[in-house]
N, C-alpha and C. Protein backbone atom coordinates (compact mmCIF):
# COMPACT_ATOMS: atom_id res chain seq x y z
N UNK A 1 0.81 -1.20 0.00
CA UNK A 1 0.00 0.00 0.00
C UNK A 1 0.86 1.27 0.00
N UNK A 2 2.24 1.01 0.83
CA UNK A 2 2.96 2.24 0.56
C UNK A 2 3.67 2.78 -0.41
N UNK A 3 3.89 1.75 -1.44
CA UNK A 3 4.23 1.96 -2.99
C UNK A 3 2.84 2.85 -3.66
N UNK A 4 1.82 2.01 -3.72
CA UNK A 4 0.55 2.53 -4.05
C UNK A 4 0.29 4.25 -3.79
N UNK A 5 0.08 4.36 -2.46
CA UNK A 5 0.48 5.68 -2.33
C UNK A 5 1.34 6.75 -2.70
N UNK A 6 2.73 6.36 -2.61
CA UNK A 6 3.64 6.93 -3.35
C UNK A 6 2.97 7.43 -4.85
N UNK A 7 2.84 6.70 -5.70
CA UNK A 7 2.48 6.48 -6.75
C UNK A 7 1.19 7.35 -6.99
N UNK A 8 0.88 7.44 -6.48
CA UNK A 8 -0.93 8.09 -6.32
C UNK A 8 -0.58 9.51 -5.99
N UNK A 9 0.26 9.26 -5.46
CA UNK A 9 0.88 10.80 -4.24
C UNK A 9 -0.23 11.41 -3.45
N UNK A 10 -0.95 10.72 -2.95
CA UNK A 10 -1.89 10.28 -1.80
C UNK A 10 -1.39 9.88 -0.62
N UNK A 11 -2.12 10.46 0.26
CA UNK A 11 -1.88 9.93 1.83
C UNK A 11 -2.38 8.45 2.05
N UNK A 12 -1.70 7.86 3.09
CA UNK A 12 -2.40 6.27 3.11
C UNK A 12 -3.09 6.68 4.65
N UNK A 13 -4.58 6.31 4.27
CA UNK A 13 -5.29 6.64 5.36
C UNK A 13 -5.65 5.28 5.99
N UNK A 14 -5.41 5.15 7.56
CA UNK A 14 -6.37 4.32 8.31
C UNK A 14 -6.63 4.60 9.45
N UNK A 15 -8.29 3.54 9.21
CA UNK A 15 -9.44 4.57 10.05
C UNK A 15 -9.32 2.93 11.30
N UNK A 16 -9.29 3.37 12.24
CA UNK A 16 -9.33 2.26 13.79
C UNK A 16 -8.17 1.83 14.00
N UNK A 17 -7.12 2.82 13.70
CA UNK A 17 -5.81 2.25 13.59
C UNK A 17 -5.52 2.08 15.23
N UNK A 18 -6.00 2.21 15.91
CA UNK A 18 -5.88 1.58 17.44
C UNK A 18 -5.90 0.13 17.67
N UNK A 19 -6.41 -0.76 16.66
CA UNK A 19 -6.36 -1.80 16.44
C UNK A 19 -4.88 -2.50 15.82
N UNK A 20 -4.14 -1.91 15.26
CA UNK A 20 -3.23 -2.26 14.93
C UNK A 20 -2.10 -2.15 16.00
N UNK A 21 -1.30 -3.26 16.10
CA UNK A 21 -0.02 -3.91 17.24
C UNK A 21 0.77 -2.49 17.09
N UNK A 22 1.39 -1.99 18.09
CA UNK A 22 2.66 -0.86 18.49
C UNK A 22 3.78 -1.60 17.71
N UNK A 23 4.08 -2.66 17.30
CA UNK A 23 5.30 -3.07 16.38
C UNK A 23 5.10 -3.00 14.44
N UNK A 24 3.60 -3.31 14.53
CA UNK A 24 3.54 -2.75 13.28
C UNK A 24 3.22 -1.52 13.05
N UNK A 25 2.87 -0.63 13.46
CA UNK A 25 3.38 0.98 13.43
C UNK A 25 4.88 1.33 13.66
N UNK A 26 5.47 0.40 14.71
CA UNK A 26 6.86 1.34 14.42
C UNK A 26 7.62 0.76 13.07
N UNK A 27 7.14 -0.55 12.28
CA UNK A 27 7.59 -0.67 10.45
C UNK A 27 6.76 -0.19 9.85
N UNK A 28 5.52 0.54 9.96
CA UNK A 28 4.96 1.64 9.34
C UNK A 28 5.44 2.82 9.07
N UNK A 29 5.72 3.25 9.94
CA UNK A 29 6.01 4.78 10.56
C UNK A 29 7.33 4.86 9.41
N UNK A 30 8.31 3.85 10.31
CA UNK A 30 9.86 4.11 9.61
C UNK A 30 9.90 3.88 7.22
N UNK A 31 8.68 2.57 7.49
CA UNK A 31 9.06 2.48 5.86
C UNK A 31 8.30 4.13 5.22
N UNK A 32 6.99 4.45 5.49
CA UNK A 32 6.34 5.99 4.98
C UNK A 32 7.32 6.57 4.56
N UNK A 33 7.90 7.24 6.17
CA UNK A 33 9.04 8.17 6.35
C UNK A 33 9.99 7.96 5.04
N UNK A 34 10.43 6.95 4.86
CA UNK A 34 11.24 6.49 4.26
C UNK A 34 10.86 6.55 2.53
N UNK A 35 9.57 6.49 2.27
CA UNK A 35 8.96 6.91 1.20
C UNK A 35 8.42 8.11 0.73
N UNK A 36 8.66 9.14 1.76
CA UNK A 36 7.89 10.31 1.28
C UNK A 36 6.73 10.39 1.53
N UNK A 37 5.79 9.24 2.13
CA UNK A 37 4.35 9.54 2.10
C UNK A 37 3.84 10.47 3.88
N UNK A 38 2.72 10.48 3.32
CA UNK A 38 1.73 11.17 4.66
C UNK A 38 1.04 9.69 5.04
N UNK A 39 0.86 9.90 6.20
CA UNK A 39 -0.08 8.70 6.68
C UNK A 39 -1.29 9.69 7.59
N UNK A 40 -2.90 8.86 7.34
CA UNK A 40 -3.01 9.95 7.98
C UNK A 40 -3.72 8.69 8.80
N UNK A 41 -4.11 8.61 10.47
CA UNK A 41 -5.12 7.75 11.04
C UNK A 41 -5.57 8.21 12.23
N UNK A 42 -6.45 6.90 12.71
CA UNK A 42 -7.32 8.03 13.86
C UNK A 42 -7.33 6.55 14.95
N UNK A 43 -7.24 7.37 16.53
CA UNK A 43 -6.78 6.67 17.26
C UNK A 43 -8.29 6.80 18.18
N UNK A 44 -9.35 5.48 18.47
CA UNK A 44 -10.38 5.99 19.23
C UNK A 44 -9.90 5.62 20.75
N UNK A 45 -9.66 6.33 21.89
CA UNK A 45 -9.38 5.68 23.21
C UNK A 45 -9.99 5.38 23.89
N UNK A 46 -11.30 5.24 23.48
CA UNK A 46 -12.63 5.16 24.40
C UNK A 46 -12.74 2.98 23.84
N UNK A 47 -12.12 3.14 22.93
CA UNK A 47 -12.48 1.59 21.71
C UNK A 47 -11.79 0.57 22.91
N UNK A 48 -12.60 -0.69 23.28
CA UNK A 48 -12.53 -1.62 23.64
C UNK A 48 -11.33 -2.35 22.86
N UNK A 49 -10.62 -2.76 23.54
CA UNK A 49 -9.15 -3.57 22.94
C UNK A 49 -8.29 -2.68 22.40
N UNK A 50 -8.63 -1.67 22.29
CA UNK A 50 -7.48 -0.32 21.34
C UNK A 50 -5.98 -0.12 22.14
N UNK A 51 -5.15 0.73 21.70
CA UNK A 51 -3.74 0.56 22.32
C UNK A 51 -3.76 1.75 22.03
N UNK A 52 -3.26 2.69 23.08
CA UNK A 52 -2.59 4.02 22.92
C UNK A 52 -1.56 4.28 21.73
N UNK A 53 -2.09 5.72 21.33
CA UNK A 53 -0.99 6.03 20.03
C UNK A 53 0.41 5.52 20.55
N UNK A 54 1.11 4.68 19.64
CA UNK A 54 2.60 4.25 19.95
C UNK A 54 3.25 5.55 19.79
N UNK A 55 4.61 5.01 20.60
CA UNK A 55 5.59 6.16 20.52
C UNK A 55 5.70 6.65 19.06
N UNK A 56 6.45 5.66 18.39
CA UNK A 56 6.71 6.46 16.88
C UNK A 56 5.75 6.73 16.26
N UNK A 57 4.34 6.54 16.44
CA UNK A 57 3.65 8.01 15.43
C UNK A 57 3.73 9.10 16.61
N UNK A 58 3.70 9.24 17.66
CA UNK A 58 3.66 10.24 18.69
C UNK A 58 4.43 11.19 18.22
N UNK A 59 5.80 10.48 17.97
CA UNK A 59 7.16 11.12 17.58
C UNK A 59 7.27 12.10 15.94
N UNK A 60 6.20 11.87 15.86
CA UNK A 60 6.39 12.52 13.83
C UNK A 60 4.71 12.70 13.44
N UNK A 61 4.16 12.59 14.16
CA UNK A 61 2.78 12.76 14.06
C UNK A 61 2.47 14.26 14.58
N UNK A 62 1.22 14.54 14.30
CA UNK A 62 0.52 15.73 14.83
C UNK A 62 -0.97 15.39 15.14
N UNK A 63 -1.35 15.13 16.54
CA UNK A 63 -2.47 15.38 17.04
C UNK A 63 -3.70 16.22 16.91
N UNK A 64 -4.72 16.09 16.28
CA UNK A 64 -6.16 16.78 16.43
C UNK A 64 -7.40 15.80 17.34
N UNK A 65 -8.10 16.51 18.07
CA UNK A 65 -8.40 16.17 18.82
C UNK A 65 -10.27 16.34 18.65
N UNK A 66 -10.53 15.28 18.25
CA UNK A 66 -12.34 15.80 17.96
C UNK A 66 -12.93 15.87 19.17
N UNK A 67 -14.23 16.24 18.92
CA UNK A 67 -15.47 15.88 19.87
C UNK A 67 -16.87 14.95 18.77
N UNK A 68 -17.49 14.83 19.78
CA UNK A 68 -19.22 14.72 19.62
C UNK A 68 -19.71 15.60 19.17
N UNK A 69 -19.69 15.57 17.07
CA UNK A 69 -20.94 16.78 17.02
C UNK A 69 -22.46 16.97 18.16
N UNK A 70 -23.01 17.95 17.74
CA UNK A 70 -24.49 18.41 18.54
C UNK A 70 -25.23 17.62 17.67
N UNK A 71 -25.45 16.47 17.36
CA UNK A 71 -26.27 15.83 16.39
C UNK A 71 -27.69 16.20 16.69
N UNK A 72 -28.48 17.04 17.85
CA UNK A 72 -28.89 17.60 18.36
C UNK A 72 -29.84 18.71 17.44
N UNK A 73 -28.58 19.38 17.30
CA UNK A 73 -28.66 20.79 16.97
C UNK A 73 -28.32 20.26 14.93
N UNK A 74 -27.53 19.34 14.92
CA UNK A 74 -27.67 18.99 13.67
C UNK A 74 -29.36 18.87 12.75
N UNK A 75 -29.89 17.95 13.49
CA UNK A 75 -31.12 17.50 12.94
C UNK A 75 -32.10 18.60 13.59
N UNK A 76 -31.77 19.47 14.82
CA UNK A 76 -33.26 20.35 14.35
C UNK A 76 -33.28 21.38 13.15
N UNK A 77 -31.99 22.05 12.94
CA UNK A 77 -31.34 22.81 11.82
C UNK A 77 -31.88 22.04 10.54
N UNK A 78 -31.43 20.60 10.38
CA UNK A 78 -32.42 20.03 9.01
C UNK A 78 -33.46 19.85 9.14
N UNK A 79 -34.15 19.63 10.42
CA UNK A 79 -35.87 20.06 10.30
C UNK A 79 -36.47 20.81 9.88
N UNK A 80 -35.66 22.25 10.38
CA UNK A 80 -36.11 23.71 9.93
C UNK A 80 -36.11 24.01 9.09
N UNK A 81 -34.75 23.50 7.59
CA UNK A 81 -34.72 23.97 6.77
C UNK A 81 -35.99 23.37 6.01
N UNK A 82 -35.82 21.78 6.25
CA UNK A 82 -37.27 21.58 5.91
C UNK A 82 -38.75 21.68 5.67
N UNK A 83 -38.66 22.75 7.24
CA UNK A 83 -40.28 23.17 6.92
C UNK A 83 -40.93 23.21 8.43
N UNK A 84 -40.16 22.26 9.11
CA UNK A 84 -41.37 22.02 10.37
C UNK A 84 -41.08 22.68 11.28
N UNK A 85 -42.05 23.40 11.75
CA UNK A 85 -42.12 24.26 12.79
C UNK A 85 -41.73 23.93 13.82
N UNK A 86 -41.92 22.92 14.43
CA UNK A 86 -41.27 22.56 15.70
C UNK A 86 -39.80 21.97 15.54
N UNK A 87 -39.35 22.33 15.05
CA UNK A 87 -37.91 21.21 14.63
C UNK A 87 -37.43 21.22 15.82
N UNK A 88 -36.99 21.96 17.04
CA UNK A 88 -35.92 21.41 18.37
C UNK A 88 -37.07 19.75 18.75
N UNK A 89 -38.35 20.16 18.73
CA UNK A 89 -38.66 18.82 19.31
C UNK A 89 -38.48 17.58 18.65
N UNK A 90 -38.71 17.78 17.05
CA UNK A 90 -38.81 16.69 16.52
C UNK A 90 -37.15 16.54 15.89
N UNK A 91 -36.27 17.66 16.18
CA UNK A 91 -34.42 17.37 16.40
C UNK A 91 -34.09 16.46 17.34
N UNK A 92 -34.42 16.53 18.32
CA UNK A 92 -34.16 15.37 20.04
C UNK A 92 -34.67 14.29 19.44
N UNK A 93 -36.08 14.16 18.81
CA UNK A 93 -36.83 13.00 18.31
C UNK A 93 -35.87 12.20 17.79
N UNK A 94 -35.59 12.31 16.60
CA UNK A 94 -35.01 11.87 15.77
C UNK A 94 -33.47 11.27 15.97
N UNK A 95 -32.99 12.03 17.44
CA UNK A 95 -31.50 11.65 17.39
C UNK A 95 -32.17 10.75 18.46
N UNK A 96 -33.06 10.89 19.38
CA UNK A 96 -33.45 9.75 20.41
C UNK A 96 -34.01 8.41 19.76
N UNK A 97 -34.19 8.64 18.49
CA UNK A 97 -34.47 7.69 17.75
C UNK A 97 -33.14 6.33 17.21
N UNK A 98 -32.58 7.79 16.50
CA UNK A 98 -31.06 6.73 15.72
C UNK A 98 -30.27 6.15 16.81
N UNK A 99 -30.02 7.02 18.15
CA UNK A 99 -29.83 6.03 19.71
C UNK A 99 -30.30 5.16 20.01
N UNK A 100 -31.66 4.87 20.06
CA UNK A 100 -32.19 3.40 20.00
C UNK A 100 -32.12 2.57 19.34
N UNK A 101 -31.89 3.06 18.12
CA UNK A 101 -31.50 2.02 16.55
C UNK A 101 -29.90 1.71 17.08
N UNK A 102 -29.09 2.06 17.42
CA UNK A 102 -27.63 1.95 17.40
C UNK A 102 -27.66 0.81 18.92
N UNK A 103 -28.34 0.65 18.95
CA UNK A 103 -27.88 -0.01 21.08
C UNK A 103 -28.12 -1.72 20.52
């Protein structure tokens, strides 16, 4: 994949990379480097079985740090644009909804 990238001149992205062993990131890290590429991935620490960012992306990496959109405030905003007058109530609705779908 890191040839691929090269080649593409694309970043090699991975997404749950908390899942992946601290020894195969530090022959990640060093072959990239070693290629010119960007890597870009995302570390969840809340994820069951996950492993803290290893040293060597720590070391050459740059940290951003999300939150929890207002999914909230997301869906009454697309209610409204929609039309319905009540959108904060039927905004909560709808996310109290996709919460019950997700459990």
């Amino acid at each position: 994949h890191i040839e691929a990238a090269k080649a593409a001149e694309t970043p090699l992205v991975f997404g749950a990379a908390h899942r992946m062993p601290s020894d195969v990131w530090d022959s990640l890290v060093g072959k990239a480097k070693d290629a010119g590429i960007i890597i870009g991935c995302s570390f969840q620490r809340s994820s069951a079985g996950g492993i803290p960012v290893p040293p060597a992306v720590e070391e050459v990496g740059h940290r951003l740090d999300f939150t929890i959109p207002p999914f909230g405030l997301i869906c009454e905003v697309m209610a409204s644009f929609m039309g319905f007058i009540e959108s904060e109530e039927i905004g909560s609705k709808i996310v109290a909804f996709y919460e019950a779908c997700a459990r």
